[in-house]
Protein backbone atom coordinates (compact mmCIF):
# COMPACT_ATOMS: atom_id res chain seq x y z
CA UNK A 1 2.55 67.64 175.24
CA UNK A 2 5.00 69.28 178.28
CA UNK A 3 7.88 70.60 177.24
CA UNK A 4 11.22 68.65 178.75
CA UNK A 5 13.49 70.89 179.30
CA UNK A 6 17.71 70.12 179.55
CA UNK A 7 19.31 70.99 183.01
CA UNK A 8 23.11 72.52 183.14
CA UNK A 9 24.64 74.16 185.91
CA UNK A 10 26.12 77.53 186.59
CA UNK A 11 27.46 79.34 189.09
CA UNK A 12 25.83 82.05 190.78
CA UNK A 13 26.92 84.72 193.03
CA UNK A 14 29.25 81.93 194.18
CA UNK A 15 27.15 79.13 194.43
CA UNK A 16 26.26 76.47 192.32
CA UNK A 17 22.49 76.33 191.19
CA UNK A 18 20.82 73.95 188.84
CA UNK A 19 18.31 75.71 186.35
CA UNK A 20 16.66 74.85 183.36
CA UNK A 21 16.01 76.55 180.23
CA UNK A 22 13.29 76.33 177.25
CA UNK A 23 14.22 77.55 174.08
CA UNK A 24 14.29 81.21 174.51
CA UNK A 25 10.49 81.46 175.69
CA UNK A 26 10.87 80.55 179.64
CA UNK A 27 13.40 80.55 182.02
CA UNK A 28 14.04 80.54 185.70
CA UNK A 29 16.83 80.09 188.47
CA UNK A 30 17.01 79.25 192.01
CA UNK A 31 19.26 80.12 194.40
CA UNK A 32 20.19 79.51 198.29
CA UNK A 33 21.54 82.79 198.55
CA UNK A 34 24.76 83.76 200.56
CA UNK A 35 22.96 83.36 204.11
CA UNK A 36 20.32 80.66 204.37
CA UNK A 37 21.62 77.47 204.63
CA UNK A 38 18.74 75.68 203.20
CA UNK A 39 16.66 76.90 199.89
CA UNK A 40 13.04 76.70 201.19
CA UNK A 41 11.53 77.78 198.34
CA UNK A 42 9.70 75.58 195.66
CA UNK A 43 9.05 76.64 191.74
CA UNK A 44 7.47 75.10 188.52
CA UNK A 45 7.88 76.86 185.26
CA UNK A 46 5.85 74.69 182.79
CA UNK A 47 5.21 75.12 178.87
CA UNK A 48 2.43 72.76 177.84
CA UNK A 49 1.60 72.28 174.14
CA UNK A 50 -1.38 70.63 173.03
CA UNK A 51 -3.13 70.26 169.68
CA UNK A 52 -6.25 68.68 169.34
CA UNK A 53 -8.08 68.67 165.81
CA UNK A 54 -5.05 70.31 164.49
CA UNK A 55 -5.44 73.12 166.18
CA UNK A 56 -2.13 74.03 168.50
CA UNK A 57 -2.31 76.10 171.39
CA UNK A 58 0.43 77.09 174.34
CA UNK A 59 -0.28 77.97 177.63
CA UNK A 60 2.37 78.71 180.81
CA UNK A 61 2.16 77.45 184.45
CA UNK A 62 4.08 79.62 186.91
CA UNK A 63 4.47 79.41 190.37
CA UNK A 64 6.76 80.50 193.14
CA UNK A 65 6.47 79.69 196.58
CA UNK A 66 8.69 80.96 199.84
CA UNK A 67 8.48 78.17 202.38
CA UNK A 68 8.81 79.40 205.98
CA UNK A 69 9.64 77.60 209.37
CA UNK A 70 13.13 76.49 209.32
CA UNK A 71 15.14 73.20 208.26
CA UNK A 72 13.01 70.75 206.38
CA UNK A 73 9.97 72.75 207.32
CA UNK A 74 9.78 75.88 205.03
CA UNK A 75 10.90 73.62 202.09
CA UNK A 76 8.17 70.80 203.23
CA UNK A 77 5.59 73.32 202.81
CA UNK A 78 6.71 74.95 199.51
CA UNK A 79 7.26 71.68 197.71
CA UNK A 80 3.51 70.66 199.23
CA UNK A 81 1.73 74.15 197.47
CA UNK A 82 3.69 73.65 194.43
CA UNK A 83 2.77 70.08 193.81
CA UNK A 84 -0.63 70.37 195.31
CA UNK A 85 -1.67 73.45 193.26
CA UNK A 86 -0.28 71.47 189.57
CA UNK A 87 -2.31 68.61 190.41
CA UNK A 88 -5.13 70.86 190.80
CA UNK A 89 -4.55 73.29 187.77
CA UNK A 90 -2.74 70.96 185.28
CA UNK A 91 -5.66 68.66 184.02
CA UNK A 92 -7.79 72.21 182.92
CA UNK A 93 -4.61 73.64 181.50
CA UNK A 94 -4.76 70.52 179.15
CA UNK A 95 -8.22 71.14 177.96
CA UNK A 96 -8.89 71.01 174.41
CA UNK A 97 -12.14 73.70 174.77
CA UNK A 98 -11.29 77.40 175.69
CA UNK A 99 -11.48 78.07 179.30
CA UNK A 100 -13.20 80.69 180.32
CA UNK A 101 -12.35 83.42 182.88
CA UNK A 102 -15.55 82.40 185.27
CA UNK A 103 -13.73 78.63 185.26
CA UNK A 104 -10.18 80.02 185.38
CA UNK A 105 -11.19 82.24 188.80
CA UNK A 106 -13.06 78.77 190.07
CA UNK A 107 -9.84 76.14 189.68
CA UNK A 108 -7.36 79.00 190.76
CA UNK A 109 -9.06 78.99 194.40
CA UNK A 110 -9.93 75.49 194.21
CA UNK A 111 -6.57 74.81 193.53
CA UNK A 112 -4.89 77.67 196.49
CA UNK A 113 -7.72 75.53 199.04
CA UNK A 114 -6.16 72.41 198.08
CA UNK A 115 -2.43 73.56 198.67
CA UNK A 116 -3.54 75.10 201.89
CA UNK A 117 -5.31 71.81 202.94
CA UNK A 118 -2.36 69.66 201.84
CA UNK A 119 0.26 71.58 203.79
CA UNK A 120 -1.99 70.75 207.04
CA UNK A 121 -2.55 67.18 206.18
CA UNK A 122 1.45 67.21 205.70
CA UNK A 123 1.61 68.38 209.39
CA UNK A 124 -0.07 66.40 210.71
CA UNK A 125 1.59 62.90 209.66
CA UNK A 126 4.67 64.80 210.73
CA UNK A 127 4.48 66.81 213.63
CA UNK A 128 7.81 68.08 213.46
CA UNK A 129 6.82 70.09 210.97
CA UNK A 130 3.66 71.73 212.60
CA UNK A 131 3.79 75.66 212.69
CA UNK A 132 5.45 75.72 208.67
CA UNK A 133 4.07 77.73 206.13
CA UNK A 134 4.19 79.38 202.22
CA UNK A 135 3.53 82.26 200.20
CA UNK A 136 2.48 81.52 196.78
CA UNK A 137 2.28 83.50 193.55
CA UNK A 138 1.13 81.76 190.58
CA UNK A 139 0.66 82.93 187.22
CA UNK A 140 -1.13 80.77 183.77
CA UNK A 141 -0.48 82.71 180.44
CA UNK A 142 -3.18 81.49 178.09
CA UNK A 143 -2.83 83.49 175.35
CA UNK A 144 -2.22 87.00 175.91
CA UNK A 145 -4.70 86.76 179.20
CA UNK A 146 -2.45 86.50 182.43
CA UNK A 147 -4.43 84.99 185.38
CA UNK A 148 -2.90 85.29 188.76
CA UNK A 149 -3.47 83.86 192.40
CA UNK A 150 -1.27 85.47 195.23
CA UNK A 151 -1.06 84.91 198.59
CA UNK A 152 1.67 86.57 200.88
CA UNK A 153 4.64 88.78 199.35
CA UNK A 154 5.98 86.98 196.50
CA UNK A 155 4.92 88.68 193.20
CA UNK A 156 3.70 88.92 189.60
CA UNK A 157 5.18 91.81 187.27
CA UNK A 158 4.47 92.34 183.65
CA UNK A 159 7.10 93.65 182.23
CA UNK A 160 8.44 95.76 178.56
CA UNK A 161 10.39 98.51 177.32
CA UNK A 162 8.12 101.03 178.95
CA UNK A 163 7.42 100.17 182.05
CA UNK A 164 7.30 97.10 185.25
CA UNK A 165 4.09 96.65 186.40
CA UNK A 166 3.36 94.98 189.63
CA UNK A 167 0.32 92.91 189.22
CA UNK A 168 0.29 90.98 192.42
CA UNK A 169 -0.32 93.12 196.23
CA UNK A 170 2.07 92.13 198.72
CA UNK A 171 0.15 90.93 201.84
CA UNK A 172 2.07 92.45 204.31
CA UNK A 173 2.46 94.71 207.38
CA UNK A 174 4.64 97.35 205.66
CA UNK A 175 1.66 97.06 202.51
CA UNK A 176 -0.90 97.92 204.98
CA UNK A 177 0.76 100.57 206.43
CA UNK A 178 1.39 102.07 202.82
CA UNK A 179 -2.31 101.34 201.70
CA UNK A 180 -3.15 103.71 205.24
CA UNK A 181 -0.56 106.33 204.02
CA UNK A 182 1.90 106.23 207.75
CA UNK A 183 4.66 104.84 205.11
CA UNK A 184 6.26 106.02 201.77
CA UNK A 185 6.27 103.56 198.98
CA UNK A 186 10.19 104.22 198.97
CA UNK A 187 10.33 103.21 202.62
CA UNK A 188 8.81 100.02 202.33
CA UNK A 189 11.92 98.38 200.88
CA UNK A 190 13.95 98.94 204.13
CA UNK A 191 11.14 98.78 206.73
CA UNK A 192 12.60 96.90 209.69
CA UNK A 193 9.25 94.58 209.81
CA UNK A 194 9.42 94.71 205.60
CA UNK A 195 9.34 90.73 206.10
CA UNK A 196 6.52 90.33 208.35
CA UNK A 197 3.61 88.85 206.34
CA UNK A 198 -0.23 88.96 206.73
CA UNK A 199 -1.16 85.63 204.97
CA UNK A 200 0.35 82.52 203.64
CA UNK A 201 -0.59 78.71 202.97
CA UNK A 202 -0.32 76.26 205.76
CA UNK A 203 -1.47 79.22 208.93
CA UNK A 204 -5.04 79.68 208.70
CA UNK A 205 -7.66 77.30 208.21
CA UNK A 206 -8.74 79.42 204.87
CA UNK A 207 -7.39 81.41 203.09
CA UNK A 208 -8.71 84.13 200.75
CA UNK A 209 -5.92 84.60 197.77
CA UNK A 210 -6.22 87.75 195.94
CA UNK A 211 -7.73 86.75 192.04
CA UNK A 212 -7.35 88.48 188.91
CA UNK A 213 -6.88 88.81 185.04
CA UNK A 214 -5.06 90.95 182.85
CA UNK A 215 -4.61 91.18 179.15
CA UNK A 216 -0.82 91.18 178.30
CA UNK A 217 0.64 92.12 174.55
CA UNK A 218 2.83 90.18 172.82
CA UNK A 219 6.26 90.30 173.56
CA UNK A 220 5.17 91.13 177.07
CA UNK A 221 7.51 89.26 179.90
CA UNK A 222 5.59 87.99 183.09
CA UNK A 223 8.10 87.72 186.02
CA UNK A 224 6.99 85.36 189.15
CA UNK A 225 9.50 85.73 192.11
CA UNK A 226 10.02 85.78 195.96
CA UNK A 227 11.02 88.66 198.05
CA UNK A 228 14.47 87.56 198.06
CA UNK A 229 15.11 88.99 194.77
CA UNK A 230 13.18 92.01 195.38
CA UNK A 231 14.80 92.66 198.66
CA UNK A 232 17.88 93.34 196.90
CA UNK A 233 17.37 94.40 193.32
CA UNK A 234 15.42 97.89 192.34
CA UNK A 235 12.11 96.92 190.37
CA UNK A 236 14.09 99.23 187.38
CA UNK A 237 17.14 97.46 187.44
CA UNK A 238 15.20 94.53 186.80
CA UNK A 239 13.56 95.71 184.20
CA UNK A 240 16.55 97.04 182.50
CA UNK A 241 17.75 93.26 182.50
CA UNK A 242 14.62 91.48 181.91
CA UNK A 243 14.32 94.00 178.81
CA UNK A 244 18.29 93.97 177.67
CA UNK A 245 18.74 90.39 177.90
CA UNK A 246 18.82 87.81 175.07
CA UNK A 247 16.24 85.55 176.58
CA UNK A 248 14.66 84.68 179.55
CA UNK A 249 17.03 82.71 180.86
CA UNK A 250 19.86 84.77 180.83
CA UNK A 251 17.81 87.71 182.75
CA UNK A 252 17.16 84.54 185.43
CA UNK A 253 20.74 83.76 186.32
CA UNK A 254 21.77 87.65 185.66
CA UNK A 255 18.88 88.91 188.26
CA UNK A 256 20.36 85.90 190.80
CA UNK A 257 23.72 87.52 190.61
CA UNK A 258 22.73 90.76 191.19
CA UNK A 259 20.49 89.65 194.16
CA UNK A 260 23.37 87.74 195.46
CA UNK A 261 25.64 90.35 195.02
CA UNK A 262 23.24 92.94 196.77
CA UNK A 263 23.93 90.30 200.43
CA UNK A 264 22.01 87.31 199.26
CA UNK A 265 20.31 87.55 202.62
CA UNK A 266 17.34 84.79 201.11
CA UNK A 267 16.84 82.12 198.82
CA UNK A 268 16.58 83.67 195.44
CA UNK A 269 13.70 82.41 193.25
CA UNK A 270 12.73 84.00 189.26
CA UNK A 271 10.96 82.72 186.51
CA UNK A 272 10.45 84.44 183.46
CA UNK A 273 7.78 83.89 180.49
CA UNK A 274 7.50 85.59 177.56
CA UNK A 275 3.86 86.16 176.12
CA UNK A 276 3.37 84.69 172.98
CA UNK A 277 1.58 86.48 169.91
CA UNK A 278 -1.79 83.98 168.97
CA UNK A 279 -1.14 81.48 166.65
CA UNK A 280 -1.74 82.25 163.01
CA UNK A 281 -5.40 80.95 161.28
């Protein structure tokens, strides 16, 4: 069973956004911003339930992805990742046998291939959108394990009262040159080539996204967003909100304010998932 979710509308940073939210577990907002005048990013936040024998279990779909290459370009090429990559992922996600990590590393680059693949396909039945491209962070919670695929500089954090981790490494000029130690951590944010990026979906003929697994605890939150929220909101004022807010939802639309009211100089894209404890036996 997927979750349907109700849609409202609110009014961020001055401009009306539709989100969605899911009962306290998931949330997530997006936003034009205050500059672009097209959103050219793409998410899906998914809850699916399934029970098969009698036996329930949850798992979360996440993804994010920051088109680029202009009107109806950037947007062509995010919406093709996102839907390529759930028609990929979806039918093991609904699996009543546990997956395991070896199959879970397999469908996540099966399913990055097929996104890349379908973006060029999309360019070339319509050549005025030739040259576009995505970043892409997705995230399945299964569990408590967190399995991530990145490519380009949207991110993955886990996130709790102690501490935001970022799981996800920003492919990235201003990343290399901090992984090479010619740039502070702290100097990254405000690099004038912060925004030039070393990989995305839709530019090469393969790409290799980065893989991995992590065990989260329970009550854990797993934030998925682009760079324009990161661009203008400190990674420990978002935790402060993701931690001091009610539910994931409200730490969506309240991170989309801030972002907007930090310039809104990008399309503003969060989801937020809370990890689940396992289900009692």
């Amino acid at each position: 069973m997927v979750r349907k979710v109700p849609e409202k509308k609110v009014s961020a940073g001055g401009t009306e956004t539709v989100i969605r939210s899911s009962r306290g577990r998931l949330g997530f907002a997006s936003n034009v911003g205050k500059v672009r005048r097209v959103d050219e990013d793409s998410l899906l936040a998914m809850e699916i339930q399934t029970a098969y024998l009698s036996e329930p279990r949850t798992r979360m779909l996440l993804m994010v992805a920051d088109g680029m290459g202009g009107h109806s370009r950037g947007d062509v090429a995010s919406r093709t990742a996102v839907r390529a990559v759930a028609g990929t992922i979806l039918p093991v996600l609904t699996s009543q046998e546990d997956i395991p990590r070896s199959t879970y590393d397999r469908e996540l680059r099966a399913a990055v291939a097929n996104a890349n693949q379908a973006i060029f396909d999309e360019a070339r039945r319509h050549p005025e959108c030739e040259g576009m491209g995505t970043t892409l962070s997705l995230a399945v919670v299964d569990g408590r394990d967190l399995y991530i695929a990145n490519v380009g500089d949207s991110r993955t954090y886990i996130i709790n009262e102690q501490e935001i981790f970022q799981v996800t490494r920003d492919h990235s000029l201003v990343q290399e040159l901090v992984d090479r130690g010619e740039l502070r951590p702290e100097e990254a944010r405000h690099h004038p080539k912060k925004n030039v990026i070393t990989m995305a979906l839709g530019v090469y003929d393969e790409v290799t996204p980065d893989i991995g697994c992590l065990t989260a605890e329970p009550g854990d939150l797993v934030l998925v967003c682009c760079d324009g929220l990161i661009n203008h909101v400190e990674d420990e004022d978002i935790q402060r909100v993701v931690v001091e807010s009610t539910d994931p939802q409200t730490a969506c639309e309240i991170l989309v304010a801030l972002a907007n009211k930090g310039g809104g100089t990008d399309n503003i894209s969060v989801i937020i998932a809370r990890v689940q404890p396992p289900p009692r036996t």
